[in-house]
C-alpha atoms as a PDB file:
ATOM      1  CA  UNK A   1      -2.071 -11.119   8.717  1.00  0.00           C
ATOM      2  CA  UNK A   2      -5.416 -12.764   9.660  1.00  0.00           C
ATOM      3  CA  UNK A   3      -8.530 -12.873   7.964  1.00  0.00           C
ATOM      4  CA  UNK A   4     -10.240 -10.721  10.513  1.00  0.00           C
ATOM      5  CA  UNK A   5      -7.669  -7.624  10.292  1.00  0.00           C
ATOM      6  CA  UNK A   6      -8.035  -7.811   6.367  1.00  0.00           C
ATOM      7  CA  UNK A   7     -12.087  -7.819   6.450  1.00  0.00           C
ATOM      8  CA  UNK A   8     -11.856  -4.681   9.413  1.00  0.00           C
ATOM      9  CA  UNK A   9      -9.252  -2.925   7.261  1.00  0.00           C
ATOM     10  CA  UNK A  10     -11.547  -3.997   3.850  1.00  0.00           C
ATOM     11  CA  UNK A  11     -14.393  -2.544   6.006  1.00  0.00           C
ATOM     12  CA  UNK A  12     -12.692   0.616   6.284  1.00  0.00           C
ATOM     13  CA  UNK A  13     -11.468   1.595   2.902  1.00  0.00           C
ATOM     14  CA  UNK A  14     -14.613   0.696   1.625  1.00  0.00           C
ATOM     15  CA  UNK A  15     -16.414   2.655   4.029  1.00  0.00           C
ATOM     16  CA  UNK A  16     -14.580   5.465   2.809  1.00  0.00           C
ATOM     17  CA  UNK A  17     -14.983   4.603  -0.969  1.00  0.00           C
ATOM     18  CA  UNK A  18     -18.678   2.967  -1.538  1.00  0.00           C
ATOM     19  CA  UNK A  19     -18.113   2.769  -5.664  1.00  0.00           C
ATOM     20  CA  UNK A  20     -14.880   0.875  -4.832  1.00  0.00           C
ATOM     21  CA  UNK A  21     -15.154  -3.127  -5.720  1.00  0.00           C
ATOM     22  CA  UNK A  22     -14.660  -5.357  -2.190  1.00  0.00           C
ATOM     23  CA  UNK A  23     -12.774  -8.062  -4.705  1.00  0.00           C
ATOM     24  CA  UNK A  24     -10.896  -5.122  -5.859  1.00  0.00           C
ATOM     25  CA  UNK A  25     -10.015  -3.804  -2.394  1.00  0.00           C
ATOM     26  CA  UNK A  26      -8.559  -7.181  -1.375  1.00  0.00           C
ATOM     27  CA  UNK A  27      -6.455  -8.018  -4.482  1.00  0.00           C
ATOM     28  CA  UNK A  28      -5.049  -4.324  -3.614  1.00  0.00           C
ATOM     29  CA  UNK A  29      -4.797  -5.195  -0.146  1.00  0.00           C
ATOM     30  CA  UNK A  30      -2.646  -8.562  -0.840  1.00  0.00           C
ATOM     31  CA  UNK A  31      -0.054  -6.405  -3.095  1.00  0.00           C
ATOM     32  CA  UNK A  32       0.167  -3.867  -0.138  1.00  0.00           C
ATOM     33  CA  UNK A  33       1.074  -6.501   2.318  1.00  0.00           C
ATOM     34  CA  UNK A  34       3.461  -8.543   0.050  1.00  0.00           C
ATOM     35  CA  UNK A  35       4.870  -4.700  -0.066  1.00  0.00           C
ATOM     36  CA  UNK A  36       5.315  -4.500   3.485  1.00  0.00           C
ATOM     37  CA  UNK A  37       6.783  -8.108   3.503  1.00  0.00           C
ATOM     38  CA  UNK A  38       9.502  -7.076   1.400  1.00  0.00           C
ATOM     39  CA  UNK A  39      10.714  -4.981   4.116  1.00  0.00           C
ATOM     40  CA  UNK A  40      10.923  -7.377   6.196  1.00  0.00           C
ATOM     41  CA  UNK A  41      14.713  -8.500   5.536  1.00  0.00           C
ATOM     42  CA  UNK A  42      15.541  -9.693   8.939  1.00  0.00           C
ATOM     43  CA  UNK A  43      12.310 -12.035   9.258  1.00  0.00           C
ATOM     44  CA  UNK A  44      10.935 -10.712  12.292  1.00  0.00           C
ATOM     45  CA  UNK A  45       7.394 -11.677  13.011  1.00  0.00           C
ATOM     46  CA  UNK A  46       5.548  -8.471  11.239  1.00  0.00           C
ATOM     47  CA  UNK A  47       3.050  -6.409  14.245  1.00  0.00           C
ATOM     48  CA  UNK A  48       0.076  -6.248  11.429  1.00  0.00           C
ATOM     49  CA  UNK A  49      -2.056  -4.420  14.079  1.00  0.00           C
ATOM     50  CA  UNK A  50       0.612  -1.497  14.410  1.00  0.00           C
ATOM     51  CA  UNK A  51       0.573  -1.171  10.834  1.00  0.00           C
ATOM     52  CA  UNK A  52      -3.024  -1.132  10.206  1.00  0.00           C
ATOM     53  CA  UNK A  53      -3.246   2.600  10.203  1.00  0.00           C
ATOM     54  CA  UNK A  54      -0.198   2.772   7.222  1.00  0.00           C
ATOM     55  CA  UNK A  55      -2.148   0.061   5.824  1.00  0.00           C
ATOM     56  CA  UNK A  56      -5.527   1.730   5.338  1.00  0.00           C
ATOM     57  CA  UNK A  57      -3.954   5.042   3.907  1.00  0.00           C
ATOM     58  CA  UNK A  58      -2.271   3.184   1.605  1.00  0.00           C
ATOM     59  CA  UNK A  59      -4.922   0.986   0.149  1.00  0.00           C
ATOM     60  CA  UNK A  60      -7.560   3.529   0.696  1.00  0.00           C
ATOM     61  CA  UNK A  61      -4.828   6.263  -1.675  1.00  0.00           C
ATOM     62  CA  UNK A  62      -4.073   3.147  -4.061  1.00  0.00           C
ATOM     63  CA  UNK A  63      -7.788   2.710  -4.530  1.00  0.00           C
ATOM     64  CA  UNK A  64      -8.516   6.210  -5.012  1.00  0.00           C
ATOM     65  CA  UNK A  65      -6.159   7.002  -7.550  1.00  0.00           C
ATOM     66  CA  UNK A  66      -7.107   3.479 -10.002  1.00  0.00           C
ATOM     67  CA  UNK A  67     -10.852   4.762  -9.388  1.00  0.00           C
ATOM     68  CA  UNK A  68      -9.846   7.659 -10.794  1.00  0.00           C
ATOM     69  CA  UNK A  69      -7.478   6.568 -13.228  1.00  0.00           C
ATOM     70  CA  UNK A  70      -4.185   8.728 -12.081  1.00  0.00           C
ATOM     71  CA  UNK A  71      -2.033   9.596 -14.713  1.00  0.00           C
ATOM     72  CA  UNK A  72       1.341   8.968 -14.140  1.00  0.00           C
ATOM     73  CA  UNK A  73       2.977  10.593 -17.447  1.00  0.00           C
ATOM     74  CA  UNK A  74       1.863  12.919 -20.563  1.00  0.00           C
ATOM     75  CA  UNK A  75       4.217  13.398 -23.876  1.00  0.00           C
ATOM     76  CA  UNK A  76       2.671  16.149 -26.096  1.00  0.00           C
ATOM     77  CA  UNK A  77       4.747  15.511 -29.235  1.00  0.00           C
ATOM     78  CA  UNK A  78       2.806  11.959 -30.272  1.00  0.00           C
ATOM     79  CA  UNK A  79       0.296  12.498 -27.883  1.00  0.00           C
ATOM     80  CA  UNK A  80       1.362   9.166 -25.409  1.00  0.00           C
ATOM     81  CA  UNK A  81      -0.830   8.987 -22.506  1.00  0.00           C
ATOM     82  CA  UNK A  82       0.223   6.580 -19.236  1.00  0.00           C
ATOM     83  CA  UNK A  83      -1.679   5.395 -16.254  1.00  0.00           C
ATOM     84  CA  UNK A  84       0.013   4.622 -12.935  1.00  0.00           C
ATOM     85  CA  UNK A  85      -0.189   0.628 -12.460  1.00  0.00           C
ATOM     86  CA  UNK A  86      -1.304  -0.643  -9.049  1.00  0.00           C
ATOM     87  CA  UNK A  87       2.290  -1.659  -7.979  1.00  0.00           C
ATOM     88  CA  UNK A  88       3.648   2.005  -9.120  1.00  0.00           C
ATOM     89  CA  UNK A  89       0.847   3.596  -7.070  1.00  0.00           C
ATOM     90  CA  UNK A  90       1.593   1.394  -3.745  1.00  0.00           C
ATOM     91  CA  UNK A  91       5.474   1.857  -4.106  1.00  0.00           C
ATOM     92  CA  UNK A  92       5.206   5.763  -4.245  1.00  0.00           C
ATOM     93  CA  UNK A  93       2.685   5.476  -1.528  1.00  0.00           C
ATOM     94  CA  UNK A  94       4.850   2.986   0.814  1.00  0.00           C
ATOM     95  CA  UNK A  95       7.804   5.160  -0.113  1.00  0.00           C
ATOM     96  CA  UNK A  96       7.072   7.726   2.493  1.00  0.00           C
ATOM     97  CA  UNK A  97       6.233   5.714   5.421  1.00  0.00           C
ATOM     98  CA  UNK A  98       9.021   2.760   4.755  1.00  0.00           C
ATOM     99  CA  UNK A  99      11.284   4.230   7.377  1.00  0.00           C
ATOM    100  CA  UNK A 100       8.392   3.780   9.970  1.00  0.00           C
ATOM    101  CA  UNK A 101       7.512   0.156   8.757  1.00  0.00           C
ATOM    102  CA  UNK A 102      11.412  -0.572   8.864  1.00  0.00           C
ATOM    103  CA  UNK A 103      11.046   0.680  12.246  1.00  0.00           C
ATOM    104  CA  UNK A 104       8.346  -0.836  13.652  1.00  0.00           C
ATOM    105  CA  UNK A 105       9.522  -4.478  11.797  1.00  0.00           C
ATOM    106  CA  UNK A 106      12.801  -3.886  13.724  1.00  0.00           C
ATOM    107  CA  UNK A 107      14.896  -4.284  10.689  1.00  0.00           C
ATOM    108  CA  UNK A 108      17.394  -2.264   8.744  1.00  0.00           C
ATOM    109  CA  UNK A 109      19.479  -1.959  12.646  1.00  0.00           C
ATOM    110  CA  UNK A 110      23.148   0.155  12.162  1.00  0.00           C
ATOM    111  CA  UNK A 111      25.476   0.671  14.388  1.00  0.00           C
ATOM    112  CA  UNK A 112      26.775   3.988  15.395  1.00  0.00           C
ATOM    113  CA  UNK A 113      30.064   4.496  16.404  1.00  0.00           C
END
């Protein structure tokens, strides 16, 4: 991806969340997109523009839920209190549109007989 889709999709998220940090937003951003690279088994050259939108609701979600602190777990017996970690957060996120990025990165082809 190049540096000017990152700053327009930066742009966005933090258009959408002022309090979030713009260092923040991009570390974010470069775990999202080494996300989306794993899904790219068959090494096709990856269409960053069609995936901006995916993009943006991820980061913009992932963002959202670190500013405020999403819990991921609660145990009542010794009181244990967990907080998602960013990589938790953009794997659940990715998790429903990963069909549509394997589809738009052309991988992940079967044959039907």
């Amino acid at each position: 991806m190049d540096d000017v889709l990152k700053k327009e999709i930066i742009e966005s998220v933090k258009k959408q969340l002022p309090s979030a940090n713009d260092e923040r937003i991009a570390a974010v951003l470069e775990l999202v997109l080494l996300e989306i690279e794993s899904y790219n088994d068959c090494g096709n050259l990856i269409p960053w523009q069609k995936l901006r939108g995916v993009i943006i609701e991820v980061l913009y979600q992932s963002m959202k839920n670190e500013l405020e602190k999403t819990i991921s777990s609660v145990r009542r017996g010794d009181t244990t209190i967990s907080y998602a970690t960013a990589s938790q957060q953009i794997q659940g996120l990715l998790s429903g549109y990963d069909e549509l990025i394997i589809r738009i990165l052309g991988c992940g082809g079967m044959v039907f007989w």
